[in-house]
PDB file of N, CA and C in Angstrom:
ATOM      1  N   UNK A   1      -2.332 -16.469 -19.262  1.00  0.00           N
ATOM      2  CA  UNK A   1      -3.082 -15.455 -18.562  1.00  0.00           C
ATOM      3  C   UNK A   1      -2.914 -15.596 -17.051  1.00  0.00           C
ATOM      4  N   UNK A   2      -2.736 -16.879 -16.182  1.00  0.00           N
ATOM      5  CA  UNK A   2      -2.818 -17.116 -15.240  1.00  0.00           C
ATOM      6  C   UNK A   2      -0.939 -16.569 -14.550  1.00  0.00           C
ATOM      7  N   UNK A   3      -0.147 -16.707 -15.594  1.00  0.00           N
ATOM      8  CA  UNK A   3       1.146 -15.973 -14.769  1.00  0.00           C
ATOM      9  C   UNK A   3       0.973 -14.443 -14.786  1.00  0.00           C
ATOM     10  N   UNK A   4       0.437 -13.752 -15.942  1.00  0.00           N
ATOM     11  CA  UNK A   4       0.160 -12.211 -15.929  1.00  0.00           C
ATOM     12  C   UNK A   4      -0.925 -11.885 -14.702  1.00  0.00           C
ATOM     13  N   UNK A   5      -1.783 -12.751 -14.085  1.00  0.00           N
ATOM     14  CA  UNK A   5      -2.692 -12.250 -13.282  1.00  0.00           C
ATOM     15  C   UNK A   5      -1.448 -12.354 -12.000  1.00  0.00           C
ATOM     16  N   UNK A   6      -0.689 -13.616 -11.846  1.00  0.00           N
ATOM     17  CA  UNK A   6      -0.120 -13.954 -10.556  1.00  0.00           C
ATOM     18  C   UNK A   6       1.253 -12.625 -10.482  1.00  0.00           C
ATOM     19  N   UNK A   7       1.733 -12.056 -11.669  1.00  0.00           N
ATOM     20  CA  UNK A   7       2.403 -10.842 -11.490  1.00  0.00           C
ATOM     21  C   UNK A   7       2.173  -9.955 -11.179  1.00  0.00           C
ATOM     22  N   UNK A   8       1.000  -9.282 -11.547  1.00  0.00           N
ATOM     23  CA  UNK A   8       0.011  -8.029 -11.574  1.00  0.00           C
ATOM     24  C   UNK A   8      -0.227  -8.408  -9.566  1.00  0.00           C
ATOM     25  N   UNK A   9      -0.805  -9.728  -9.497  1.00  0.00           N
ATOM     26  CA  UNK A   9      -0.968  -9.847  -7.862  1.00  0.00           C
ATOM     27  C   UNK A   9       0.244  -9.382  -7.165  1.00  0.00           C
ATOM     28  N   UNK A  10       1.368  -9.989  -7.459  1.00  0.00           N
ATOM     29  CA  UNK A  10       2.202  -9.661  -7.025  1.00  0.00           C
ATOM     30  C   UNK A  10       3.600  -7.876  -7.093  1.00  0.00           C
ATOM     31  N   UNK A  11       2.663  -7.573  -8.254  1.00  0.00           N
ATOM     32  CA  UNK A  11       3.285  -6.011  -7.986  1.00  0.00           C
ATOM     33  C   UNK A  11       2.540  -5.403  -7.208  1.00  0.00           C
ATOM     34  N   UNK A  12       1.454  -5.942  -7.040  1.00  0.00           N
ATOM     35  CA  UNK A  12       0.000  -5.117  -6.312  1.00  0.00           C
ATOM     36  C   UNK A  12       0.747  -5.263  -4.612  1.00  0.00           C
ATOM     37  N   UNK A  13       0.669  -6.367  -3.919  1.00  0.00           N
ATOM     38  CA  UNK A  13       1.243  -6.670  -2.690  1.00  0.00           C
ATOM     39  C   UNK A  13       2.151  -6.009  -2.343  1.00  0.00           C
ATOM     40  N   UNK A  14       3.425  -6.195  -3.482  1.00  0.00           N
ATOM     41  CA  UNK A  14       4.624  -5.186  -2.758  1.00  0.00           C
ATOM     42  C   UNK A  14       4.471  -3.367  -2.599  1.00  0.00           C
ATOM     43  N   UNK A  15       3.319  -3.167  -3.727  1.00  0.00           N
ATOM     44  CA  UNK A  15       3.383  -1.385  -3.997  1.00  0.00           C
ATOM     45  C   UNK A  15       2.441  -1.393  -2.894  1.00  0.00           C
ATOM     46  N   UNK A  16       1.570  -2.196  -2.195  1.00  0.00           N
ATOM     47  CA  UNK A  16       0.640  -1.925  -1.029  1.00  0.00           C
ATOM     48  C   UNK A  16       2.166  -2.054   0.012  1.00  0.00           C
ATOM     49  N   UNK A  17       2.448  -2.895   0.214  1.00  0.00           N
ATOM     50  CA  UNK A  17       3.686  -2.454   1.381  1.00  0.00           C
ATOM     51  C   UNK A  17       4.385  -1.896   1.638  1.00  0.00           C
ATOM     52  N   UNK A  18       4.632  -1.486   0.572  1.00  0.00           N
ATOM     53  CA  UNK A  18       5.879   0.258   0.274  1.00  0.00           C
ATOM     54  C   UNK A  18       4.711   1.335   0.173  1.00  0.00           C
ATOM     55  N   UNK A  19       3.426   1.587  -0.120  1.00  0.00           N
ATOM     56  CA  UNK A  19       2.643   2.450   0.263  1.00  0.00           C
ATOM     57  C   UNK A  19       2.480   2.767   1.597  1.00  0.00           C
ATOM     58  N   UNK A  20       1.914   1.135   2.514  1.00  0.00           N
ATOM     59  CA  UNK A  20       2.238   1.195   4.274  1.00  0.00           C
ATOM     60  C   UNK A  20       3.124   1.835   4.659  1.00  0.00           C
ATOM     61  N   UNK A  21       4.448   1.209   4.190  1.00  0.00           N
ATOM     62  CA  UNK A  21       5.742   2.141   4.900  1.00  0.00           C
ATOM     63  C   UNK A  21       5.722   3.129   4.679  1.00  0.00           C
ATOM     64  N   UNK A  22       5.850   3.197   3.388  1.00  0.00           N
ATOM     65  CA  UNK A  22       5.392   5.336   3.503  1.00  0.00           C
ATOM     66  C   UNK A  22       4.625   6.145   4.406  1.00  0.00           C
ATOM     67  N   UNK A  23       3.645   5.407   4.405  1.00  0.00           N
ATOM     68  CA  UNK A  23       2.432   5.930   4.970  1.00  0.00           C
ATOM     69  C   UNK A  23       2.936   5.696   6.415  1.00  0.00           C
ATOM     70  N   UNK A  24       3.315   5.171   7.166  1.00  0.00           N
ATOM     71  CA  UNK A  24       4.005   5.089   8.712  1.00  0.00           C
ATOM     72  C   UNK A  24       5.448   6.419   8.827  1.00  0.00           C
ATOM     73  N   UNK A  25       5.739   6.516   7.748  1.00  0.00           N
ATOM     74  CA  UNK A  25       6.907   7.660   8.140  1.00  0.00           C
ATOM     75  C   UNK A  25       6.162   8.930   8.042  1.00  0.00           C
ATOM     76  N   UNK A  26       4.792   8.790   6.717  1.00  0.00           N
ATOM     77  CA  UNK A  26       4.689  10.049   6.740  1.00  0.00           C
ATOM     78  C   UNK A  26       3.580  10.671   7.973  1.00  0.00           C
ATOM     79  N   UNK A  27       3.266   9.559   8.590  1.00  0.00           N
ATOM     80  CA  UNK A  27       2.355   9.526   9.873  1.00  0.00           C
ATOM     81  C   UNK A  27       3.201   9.978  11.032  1.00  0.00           C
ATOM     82  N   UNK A  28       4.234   9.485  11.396  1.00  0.00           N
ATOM     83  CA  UNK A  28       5.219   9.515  12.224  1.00  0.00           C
ATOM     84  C   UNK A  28       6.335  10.937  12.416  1.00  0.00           C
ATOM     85  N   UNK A  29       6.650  10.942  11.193  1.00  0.00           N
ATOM     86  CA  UNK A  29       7.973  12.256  10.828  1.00  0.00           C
ATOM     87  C   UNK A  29       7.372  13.077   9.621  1.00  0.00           C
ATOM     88  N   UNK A  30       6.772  13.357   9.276  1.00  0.00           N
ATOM     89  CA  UNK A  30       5.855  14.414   8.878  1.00  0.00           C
ATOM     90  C   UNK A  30       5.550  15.974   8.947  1.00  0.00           C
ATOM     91  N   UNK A  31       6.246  17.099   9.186  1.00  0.00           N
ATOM     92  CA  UNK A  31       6.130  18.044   9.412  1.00  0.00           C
ATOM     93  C   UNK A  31       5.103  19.181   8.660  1.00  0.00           C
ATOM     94  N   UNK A  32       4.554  20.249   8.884  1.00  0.00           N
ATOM     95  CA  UNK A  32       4.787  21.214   7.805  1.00  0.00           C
ATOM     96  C   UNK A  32       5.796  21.822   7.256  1.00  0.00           C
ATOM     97  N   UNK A  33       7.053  21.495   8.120  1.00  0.00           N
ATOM     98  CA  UNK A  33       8.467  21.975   7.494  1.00  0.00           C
ATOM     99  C   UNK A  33       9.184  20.901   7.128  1.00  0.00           C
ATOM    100  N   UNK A  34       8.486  19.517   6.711  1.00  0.00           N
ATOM    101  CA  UNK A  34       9.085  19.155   5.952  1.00  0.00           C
ATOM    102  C   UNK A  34       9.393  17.402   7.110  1.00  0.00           C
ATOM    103  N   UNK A  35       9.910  16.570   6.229  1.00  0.00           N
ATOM    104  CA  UNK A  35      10.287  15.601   7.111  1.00  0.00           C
ATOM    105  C   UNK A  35      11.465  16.016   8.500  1.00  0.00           C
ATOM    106  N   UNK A  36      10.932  14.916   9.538  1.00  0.00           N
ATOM    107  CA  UNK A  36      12.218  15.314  10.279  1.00  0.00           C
ATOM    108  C   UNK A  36      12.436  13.788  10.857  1.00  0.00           C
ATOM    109  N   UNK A  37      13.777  13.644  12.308  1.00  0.00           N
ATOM    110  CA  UNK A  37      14.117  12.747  12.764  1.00  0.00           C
ATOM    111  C   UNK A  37      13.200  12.397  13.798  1.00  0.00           C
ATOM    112  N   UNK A  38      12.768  12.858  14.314  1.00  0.00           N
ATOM    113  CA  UNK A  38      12.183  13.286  16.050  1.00  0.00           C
ATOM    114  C   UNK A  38      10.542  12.719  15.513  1.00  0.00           C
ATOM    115  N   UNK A  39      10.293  11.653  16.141  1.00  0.00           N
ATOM    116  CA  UNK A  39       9.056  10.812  16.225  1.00  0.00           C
ATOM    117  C   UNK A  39       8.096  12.138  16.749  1.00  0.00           C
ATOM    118  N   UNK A  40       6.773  11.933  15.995  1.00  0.00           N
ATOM    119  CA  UNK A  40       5.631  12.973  16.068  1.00  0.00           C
ATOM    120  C   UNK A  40       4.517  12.105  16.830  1.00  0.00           C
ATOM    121  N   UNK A  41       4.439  12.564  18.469  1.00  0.00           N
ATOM    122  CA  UNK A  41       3.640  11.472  18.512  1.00  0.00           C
ATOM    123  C   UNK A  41       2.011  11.840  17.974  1.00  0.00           C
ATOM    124  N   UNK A  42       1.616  13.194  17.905  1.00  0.00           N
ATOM    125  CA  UNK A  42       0.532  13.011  17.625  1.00  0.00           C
ATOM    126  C   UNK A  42       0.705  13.668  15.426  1.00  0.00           C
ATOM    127  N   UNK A  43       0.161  13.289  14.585  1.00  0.00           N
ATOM    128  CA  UNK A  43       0.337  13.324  12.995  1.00  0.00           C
ATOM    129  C   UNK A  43      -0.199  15.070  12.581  1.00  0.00           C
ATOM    130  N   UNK A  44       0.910  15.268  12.139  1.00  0.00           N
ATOM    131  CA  UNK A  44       0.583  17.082  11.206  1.00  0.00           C
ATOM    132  C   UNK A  44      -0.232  16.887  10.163  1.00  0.00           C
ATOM    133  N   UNK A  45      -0.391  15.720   9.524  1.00  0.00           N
ATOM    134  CA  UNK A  45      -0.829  15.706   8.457  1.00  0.00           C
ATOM    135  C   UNK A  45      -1.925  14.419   8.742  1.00  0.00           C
ATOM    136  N   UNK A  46      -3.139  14.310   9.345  1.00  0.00           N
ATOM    137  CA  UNK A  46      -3.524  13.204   8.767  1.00  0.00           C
ATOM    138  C   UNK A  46      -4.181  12.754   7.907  1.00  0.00           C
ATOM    139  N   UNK A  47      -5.213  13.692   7.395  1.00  0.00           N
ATOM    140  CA  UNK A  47      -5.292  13.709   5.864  1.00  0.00           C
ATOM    141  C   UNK A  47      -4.548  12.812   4.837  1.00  0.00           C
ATOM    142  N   UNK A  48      -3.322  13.446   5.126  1.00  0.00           N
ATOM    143  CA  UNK A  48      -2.569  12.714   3.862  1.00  0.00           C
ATOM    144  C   UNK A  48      -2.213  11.567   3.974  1.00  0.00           C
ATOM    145  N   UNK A  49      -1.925  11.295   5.324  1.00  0.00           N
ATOM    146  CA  UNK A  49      -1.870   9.841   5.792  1.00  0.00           C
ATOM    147  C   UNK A  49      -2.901   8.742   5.437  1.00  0.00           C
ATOM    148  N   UNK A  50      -3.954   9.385   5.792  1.00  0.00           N
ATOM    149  CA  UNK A  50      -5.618   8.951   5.731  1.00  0.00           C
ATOM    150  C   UNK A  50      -5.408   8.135   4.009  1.00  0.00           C
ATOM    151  N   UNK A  51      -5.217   9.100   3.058  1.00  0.00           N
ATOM    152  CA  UNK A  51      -5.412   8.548   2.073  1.00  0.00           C
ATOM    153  C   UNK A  51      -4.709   8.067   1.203  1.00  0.00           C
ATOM    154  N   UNK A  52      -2.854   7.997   1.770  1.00  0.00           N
ATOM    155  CA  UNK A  52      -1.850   6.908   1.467  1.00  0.00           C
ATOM    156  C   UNK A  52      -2.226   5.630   1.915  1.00  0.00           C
ATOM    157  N   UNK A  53      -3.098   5.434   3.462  1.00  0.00           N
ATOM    158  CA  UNK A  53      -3.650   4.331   3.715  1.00  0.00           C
ATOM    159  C   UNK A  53      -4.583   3.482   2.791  1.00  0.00           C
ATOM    160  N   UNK A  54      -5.687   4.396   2.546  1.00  0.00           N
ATOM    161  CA  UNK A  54      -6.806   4.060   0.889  1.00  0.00           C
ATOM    162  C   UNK A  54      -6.395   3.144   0.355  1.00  0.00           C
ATOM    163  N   UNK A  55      -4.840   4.133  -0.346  1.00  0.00           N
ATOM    164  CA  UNK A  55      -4.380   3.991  -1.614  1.00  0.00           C
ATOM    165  C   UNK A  55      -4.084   2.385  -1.291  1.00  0.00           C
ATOM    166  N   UNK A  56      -3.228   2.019   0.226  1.00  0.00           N
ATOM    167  CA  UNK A  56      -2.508   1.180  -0.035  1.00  0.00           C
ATOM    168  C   UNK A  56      -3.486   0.165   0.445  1.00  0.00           C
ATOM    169  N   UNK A  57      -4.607   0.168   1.056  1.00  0.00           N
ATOM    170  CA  UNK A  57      -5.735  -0.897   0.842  1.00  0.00           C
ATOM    171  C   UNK A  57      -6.318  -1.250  -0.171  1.00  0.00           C
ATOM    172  N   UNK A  58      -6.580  -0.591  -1.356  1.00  0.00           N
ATOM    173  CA  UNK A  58      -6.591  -0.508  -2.690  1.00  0.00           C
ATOM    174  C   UNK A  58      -5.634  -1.396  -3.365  1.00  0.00           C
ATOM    175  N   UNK A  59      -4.867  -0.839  -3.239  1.00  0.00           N
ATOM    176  CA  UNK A  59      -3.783  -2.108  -4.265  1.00  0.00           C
ATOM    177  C   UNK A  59      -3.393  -3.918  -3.232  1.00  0.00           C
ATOM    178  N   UNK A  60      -3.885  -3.450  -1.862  1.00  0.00           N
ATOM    179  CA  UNK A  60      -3.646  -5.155  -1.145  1.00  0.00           C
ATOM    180  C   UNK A  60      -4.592  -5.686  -1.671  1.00  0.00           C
ATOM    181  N   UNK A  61      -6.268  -5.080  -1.935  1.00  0.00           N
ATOM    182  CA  UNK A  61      -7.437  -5.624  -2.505  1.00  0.00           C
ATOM    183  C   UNK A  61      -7.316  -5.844  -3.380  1.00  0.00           C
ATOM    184  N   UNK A  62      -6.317  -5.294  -4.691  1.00  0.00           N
ATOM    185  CA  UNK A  62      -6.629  -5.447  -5.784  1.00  0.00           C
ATOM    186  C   UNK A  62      -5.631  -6.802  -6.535  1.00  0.00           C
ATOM    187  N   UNK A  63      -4.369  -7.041  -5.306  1.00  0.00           N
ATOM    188  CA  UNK A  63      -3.369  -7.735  -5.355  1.00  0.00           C
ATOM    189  C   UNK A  63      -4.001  -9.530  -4.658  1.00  0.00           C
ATOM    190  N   UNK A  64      -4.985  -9.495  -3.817  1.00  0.00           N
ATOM    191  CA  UNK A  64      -5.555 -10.590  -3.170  1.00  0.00           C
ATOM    192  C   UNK A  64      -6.442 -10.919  -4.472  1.00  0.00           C
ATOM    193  N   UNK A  65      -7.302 -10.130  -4.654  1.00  0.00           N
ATOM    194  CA  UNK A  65      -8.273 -10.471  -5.701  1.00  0.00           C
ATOM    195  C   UNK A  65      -7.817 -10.848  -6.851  1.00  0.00           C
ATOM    196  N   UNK A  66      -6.158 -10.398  -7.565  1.00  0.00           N
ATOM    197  CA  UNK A  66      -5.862 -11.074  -8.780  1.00  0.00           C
ATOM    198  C   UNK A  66      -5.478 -12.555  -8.498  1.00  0.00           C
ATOM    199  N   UNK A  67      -5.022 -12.663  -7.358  1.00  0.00           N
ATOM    200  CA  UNK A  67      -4.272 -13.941  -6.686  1.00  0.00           C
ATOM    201  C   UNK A  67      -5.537 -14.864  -7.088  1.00  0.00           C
ATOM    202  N   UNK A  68      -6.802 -14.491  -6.496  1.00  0.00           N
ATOM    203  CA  UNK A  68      -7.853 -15.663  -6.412  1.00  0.00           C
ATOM    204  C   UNK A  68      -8.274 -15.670  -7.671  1.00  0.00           C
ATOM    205  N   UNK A  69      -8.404 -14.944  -8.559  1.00  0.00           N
ATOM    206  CA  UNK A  69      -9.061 -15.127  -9.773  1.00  0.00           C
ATOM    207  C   UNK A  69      -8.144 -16.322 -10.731  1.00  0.00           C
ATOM    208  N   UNK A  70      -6.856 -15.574 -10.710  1.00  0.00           N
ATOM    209  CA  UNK A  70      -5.593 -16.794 -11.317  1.00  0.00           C
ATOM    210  C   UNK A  70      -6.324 -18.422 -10.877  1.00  0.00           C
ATOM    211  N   UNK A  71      -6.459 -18.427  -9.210  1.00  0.00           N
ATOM    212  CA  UNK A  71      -6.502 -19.961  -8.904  1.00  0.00           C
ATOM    213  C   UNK A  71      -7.703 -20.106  -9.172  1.00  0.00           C
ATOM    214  N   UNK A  72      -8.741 -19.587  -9.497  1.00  0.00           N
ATOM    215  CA  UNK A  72      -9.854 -19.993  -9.672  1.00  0.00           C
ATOM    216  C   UNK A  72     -10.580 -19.945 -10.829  1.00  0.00           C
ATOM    217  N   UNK A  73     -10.323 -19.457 -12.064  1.00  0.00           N
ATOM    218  CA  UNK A  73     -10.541 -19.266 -13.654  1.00  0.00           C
ATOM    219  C   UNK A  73      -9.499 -19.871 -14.231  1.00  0.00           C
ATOM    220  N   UNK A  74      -8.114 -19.736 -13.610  1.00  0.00           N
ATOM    221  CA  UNK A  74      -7.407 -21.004 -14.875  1.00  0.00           C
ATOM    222  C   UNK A  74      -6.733 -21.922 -13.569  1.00  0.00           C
ATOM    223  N   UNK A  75      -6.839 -23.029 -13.800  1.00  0.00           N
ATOM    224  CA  UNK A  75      -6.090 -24.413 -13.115  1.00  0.00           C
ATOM    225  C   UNK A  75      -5.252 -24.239 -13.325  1.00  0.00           C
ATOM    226  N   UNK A  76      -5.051 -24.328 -14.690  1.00  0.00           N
ATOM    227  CA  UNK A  76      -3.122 -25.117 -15.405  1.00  0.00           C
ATOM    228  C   UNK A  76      -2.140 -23.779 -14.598  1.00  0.00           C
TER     229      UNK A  76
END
């Protein structure tokens, strides 16, 4: 049980960091017409940004919290 929790932690971490990055392009290059090259300094969308962020605090919380439960309910 303790390697299935330390996997689950660890898909959690990486899909929170590839959520971040997303969430920085779609903050950044973001259009209503669509992605572009040309840095946006102020966000078309932040809404959506807003809650790719959530998402990806959500899965870092949910990826820390499997981590501690592993070390702290099973030893071996």
């Amino acid at each position: 049980m303790k390697k299935k929790f330390l996997v689950f932690s660890a898909c959690s971490l990486i899909l929170s960091v590839l959520i971040f990055i997303l969430t920085y392009f779609i903050f950044h290059y973001f259009t209503p017409d669509g992605f572009t090259s040309v840095l946006q300094t102020e966000p078309c969308k932040p809404f959506i940004t807003f809650l790719f962020g959530i998402l990806g605090t959500l899965f870092l919380f949910s990826g820390i919290s499997a981590f501690l439960i592993s070390l702290i309910f099973y030893k071996k």
